[in-house]
C-alpha atoms as a PDB file:
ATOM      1  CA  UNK A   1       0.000   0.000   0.000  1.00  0.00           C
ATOM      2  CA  UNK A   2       2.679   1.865   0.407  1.00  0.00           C
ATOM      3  CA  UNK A   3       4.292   2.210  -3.149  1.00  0.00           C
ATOM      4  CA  UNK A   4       0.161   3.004  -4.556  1.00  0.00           C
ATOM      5  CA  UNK A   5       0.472   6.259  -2.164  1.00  0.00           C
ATOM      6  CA  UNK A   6       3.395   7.223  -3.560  1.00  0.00           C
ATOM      7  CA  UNK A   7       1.878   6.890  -6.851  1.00  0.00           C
ATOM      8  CA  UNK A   8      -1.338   8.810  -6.149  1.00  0.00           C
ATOM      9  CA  UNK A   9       0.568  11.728  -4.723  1.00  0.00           C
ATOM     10  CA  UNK A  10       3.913  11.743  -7.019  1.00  0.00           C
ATOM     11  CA  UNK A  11       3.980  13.142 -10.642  1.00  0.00           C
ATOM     12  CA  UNK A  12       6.319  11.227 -12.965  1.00  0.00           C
ATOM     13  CA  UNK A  13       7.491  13.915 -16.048  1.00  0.00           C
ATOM     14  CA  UNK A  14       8.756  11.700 -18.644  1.00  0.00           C
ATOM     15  CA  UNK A  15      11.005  13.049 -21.181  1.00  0.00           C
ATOM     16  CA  UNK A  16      12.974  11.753 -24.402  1.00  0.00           C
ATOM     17  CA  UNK A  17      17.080  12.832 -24.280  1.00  0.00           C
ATOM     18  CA  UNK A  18      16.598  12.892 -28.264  1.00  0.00           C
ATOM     19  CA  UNK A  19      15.391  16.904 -27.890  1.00  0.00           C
ATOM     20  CA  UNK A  20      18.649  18.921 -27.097  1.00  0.00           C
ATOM     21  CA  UNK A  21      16.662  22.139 -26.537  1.00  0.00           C
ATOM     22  CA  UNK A  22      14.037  20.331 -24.063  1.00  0.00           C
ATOM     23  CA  UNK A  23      11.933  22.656 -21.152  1.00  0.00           C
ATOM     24  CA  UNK A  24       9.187  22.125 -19.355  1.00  0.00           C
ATOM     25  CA  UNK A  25       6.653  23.334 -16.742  1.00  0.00           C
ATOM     26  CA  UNK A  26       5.558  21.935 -13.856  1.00  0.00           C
ATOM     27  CA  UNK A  27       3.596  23.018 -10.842  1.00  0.00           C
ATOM     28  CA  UNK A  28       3.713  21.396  -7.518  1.00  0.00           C
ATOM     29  CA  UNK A  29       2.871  22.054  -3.755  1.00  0.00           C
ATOM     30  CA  UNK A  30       4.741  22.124  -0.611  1.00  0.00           C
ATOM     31  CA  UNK A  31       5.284  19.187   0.983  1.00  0.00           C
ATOM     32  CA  UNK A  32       4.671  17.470  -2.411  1.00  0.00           C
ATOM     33  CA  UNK A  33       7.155  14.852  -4.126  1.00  0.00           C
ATOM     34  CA  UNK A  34       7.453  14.386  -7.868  1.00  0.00           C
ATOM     35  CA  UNK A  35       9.704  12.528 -10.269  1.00  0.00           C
ATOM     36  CA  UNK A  36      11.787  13.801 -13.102  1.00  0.00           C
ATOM     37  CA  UNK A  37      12.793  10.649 -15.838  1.00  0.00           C
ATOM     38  CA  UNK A  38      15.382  10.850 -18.302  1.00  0.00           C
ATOM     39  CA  UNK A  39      16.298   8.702 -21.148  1.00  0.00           C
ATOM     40  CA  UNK A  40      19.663   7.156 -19.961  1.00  0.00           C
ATOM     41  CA  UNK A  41      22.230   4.012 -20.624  1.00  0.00           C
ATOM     42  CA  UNK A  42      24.904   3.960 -17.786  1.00  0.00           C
ATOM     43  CA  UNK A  43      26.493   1.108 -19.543  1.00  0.00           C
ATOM     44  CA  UNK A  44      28.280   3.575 -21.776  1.00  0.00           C
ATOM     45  CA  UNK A  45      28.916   5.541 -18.684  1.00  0.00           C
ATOM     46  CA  UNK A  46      27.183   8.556 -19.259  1.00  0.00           C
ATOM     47  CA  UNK A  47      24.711   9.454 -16.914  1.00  0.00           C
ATOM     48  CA  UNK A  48      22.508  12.537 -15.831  1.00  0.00           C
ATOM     49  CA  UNK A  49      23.588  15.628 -13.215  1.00  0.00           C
ATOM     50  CA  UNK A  50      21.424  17.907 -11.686  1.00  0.00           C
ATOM     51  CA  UNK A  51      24.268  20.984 -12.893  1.00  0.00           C
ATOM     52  CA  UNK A  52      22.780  23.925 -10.692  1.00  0.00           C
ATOM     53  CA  UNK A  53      21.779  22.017  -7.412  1.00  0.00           C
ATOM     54  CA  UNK A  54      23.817  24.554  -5.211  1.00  0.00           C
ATOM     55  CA  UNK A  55      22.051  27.248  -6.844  1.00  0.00           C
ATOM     56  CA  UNK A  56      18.180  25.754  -5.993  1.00  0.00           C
ATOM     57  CA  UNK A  57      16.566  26.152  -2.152  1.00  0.00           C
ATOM     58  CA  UNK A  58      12.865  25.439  -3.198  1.00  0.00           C
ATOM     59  CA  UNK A  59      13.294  21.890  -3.568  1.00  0.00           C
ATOM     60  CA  UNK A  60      15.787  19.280  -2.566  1.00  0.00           C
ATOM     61  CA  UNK A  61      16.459  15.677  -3.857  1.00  0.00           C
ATOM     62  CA  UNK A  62      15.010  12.466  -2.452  1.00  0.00           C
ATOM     63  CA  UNK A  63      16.316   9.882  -4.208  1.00  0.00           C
ATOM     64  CA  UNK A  64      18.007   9.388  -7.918  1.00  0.00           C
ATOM     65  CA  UNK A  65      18.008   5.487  -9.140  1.00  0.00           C
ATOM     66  CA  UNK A  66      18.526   3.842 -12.607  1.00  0.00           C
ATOM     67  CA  UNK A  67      16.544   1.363 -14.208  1.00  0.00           C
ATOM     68  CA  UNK A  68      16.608  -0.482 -17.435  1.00  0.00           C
ATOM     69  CA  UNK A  69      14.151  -1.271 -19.590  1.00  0.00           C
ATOM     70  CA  UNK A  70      15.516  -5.073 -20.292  1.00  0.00           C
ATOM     71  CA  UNK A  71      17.400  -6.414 -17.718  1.00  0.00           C
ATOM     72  CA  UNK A  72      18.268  -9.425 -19.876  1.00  0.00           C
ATOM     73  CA  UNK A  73      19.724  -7.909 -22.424  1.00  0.00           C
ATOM     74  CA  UNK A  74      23.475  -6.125 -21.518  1.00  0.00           C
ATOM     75  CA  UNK A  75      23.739  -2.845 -22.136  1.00  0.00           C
ATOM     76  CA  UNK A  76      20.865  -2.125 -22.803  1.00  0.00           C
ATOM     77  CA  UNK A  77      19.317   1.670 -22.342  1.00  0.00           C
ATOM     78  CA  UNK A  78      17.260   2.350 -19.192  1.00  0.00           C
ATOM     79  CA  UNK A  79      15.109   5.392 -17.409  1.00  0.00           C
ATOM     80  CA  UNK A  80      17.319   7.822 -14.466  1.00  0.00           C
ATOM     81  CA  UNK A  81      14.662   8.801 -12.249  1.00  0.00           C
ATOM     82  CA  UNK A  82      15.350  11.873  -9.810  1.00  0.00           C
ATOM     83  CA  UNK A  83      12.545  12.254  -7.563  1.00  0.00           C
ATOM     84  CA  UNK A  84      12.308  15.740  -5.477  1.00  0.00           C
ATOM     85  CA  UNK A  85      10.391  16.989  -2.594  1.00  0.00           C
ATOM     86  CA  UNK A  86       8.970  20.809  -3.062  1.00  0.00           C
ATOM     87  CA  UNK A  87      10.518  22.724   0.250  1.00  0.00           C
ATOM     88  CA  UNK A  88       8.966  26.389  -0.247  1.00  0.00           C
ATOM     89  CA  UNK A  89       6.934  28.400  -2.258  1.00  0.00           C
ATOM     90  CA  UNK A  90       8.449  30.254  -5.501  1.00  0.00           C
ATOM     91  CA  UNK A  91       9.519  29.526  -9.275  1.00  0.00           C
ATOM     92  CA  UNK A  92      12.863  27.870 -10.181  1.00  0.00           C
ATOM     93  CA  UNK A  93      14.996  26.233 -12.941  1.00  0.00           C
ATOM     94  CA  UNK A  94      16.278  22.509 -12.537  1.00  0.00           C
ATOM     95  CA  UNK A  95      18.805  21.975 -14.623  1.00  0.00           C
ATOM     96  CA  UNK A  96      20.293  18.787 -16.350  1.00  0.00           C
ATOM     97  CA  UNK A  97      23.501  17.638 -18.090  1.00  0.00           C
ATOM     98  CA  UNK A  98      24.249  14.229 -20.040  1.00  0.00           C
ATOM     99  CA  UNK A  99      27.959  13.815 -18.999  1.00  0.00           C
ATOM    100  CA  UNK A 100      30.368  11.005 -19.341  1.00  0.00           C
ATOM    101  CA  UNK A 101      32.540   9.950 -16.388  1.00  0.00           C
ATOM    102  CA  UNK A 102      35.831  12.124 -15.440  1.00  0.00           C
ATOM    103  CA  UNK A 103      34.359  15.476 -17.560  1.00  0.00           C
ATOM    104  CA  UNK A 104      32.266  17.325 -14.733  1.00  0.00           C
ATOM    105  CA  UNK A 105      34.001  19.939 -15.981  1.00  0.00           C
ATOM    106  CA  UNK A 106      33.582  19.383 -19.525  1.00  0.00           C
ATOM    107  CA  UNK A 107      30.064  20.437 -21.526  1.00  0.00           C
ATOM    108  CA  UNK A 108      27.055  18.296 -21.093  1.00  0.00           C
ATOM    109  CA  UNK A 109      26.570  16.053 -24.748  1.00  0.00           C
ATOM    110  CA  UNK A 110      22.766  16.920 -23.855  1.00  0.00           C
ATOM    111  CA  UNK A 111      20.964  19.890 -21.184  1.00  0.00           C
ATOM    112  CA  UNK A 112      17.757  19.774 -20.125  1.00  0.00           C
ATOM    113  CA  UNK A 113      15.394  22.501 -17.959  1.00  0.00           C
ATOM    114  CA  UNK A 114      12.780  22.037 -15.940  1.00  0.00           C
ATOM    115  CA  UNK A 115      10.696  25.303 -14.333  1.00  0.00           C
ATOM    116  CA  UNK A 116       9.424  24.631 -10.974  1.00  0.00           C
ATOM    117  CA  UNK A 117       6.590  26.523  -9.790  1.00  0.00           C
ATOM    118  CA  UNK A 118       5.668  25.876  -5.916  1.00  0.00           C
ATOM    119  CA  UNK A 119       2.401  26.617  -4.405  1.00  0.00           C
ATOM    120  CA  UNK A 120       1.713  27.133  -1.071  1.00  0.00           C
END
């Protein structure tokens, strides 16, 4: 029963890494968890970073995990799921970058943004 209330009061935002200019919207409210998924393969190493974290107050992360889509096949690409809790009211910009292993530093292959609106 547990994992269905997490369903009912989550928001899954599911988006394809094939759009290099990809935003969104999205409104949640205090107190409120949702999930961001992105289109990832951490077989090749490459794997999704939340770039401006230090830079965001209004919500905070609660978990990040990777899953693939078939787990018998090796190598195969997969979902990264960040999920996020919504810590006070205001608008802000979650950021994203595709980056391989060892280039932190470097420029994300692929960026996306997501605007967070949070209601009281």
């Amino acid at each position: 029963m547990k994992n269905l209330s997490f369903i009912v009061l989550s928001t899954v935002l599911f988006f394809s890494c094939s759009d290099e200019n990809f935003s969104t919207n999205y409104e949640v409210k205090v107190g409120e968890e949702f999930t961001i998924e992105l289109e990832a393969n951490w077989s090749t190493g490459y794997s999704w970073h939340w770039t401006n974290n230090s830079q965001i107050t209004l919500v905070d992360t609660v978990a990040r995990e990777y899953y693939q889509r078939d787990s018998e096949l090796a190598g195969s690409p997969g979902m990264e799921s960040w999920r996020f809790i919504a810590l006070t009211p205001g608008e802000d910009v979650i950021q994203f970058g595709y980056i391989s292993p060892g280039s932190e530093s470097s420029a994300p292959v692929e960026s996306r943004s997501f605007t967070v609106g949070i209601l009281e």
